[in-house]
C-alpha atoms as a PDB file:
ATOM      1  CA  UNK A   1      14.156 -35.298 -12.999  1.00  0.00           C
ATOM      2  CA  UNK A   2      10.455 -34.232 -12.734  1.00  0.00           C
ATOM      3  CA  UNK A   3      10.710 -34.018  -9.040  1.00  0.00           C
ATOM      4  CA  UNK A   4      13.480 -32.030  -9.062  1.00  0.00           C
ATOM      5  CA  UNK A   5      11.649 -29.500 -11.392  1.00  0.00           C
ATOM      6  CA  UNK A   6       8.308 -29.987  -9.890  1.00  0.00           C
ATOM      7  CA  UNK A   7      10.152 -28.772  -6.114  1.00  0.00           C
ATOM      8  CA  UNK A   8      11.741 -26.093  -7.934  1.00  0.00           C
ATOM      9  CA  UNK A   9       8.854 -24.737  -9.319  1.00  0.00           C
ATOM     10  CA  UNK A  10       7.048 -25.015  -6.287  1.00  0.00           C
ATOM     11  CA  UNK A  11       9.904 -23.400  -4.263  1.00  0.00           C
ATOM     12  CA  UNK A  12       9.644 -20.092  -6.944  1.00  0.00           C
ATOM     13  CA  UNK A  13       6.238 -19.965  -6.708  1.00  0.00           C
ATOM     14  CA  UNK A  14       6.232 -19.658  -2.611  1.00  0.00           C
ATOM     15  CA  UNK A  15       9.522 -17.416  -2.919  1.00  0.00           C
ATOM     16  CA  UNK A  16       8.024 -14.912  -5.386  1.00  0.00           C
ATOM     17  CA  UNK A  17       4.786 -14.823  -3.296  1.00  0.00           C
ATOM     18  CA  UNK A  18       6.607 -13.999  -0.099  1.00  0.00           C
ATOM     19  CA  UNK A  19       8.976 -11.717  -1.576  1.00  0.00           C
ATOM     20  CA  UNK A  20       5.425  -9.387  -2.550  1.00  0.00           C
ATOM     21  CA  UNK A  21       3.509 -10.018   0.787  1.00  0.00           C
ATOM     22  CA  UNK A  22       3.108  -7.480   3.360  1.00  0.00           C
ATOM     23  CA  UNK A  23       0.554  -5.797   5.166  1.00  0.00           C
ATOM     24  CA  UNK A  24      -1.957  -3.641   3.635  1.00  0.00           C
ATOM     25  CA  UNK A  25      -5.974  -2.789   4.293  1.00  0.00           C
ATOM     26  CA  UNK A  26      -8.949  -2.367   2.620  1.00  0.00           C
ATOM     27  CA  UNK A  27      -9.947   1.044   1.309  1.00  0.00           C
ATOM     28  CA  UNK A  28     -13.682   2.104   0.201  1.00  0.00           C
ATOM     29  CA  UNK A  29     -14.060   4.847  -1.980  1.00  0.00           C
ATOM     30  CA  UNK A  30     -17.214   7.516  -1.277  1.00  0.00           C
ATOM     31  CA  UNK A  31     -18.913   8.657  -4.571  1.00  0.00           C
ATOM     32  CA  UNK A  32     -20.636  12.212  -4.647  1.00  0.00           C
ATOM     33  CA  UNK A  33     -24.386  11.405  -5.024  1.00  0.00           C
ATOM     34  CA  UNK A  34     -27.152  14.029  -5.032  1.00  0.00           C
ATOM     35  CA  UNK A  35     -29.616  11.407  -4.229  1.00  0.00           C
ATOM     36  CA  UNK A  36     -28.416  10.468  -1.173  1.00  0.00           C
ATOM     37  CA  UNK A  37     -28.994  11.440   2.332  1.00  0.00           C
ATOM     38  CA  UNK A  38     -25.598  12.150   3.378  1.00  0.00           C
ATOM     39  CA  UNK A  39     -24.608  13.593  -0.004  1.00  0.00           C
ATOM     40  CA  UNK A  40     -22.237  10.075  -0.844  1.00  0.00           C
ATOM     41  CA  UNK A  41     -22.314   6.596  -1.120  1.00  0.00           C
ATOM     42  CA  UNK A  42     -19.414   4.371  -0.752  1.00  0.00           C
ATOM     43  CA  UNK A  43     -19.045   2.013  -3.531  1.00  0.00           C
ATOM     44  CA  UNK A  44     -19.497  -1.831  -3.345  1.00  0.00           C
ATOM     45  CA  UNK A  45     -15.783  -2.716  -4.295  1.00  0.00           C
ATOM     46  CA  UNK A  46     -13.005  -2.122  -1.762  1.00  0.00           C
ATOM     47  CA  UNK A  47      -9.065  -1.398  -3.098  1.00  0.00           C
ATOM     48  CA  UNK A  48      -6.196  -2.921  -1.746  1.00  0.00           C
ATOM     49  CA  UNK A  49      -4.090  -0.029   0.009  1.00  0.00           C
ATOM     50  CA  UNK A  50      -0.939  -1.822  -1.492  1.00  0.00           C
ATOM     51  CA  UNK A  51      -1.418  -2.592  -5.214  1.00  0.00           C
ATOM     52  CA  UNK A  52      -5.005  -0.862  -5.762  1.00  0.00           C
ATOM     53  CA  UNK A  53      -6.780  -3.854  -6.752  1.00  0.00           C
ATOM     54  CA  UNK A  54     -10.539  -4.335  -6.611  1.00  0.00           C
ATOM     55  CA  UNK A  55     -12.166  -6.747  -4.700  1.00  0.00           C
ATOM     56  CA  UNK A  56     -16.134  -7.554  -3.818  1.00  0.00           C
ATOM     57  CA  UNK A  57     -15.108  -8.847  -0.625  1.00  0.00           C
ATOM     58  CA  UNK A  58     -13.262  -8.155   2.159  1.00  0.00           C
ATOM     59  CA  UNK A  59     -11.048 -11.130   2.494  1.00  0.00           C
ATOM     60  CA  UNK A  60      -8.032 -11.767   4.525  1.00  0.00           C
ATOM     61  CA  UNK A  61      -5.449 -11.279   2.288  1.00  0.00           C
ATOM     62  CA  UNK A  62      -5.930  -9.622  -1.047  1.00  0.00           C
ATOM     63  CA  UNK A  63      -5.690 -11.895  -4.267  1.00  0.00           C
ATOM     64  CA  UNK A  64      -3.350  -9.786  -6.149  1.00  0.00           C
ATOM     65  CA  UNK A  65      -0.108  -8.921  -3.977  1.00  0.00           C
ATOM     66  CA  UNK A  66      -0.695 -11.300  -1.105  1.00  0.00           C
ATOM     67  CA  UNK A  67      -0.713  -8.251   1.025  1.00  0.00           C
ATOM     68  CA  UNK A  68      -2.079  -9.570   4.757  1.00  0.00           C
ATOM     69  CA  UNK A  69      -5.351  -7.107   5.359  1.00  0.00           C
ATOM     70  CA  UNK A  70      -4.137  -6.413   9.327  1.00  0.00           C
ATOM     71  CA  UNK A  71      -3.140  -2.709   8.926  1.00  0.00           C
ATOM     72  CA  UNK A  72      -4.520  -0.118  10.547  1.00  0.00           C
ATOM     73  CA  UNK A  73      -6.544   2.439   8.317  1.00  0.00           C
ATOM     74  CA  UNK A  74      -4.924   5.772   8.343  1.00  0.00           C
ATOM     75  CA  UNK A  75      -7.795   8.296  10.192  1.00  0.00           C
ATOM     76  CA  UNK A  76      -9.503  10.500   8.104  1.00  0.00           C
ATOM     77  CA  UNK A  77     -10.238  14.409   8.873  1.00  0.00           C
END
């Protein structure tokens, strides 16, 4: 009977995963900053586009959603 928990369990976990994935991208944020040359700074974390998280790193897919980090950045003005 453990087996057939264990599986379904398993099965859940991969469903409710999918079900949340997508395709998102990375998003740095500029700060104001008298100090600086160029009158900003971005900061060191980067946001998920898709559920806002914070991240230090730019990985592949981001750690909260699942969201795959292939989308294209929207261009600024």
């Amino acid at each position: 009977m453990k087996n057939n928990d264990s599986t379904a369990w398993e099965t859940r976990k991969t469903l409710t995963r999918n079900s949340r994935m997508g395709h998102a991208y990375w998003a740095h944020e500029k700060v104001k900053s008298s100090t600086s040359v160029t009158g900003y700074y971005y900061i060191r974390d980067c946001a998920c586009s898709n559920c806002g998280q914070y991240s230090r790193a730019e990985l592949a897919t981001c750690p909260n959603c699942g969201c795959v980090m292939d989308a294209e950045r929207p261009k600024t003005v």
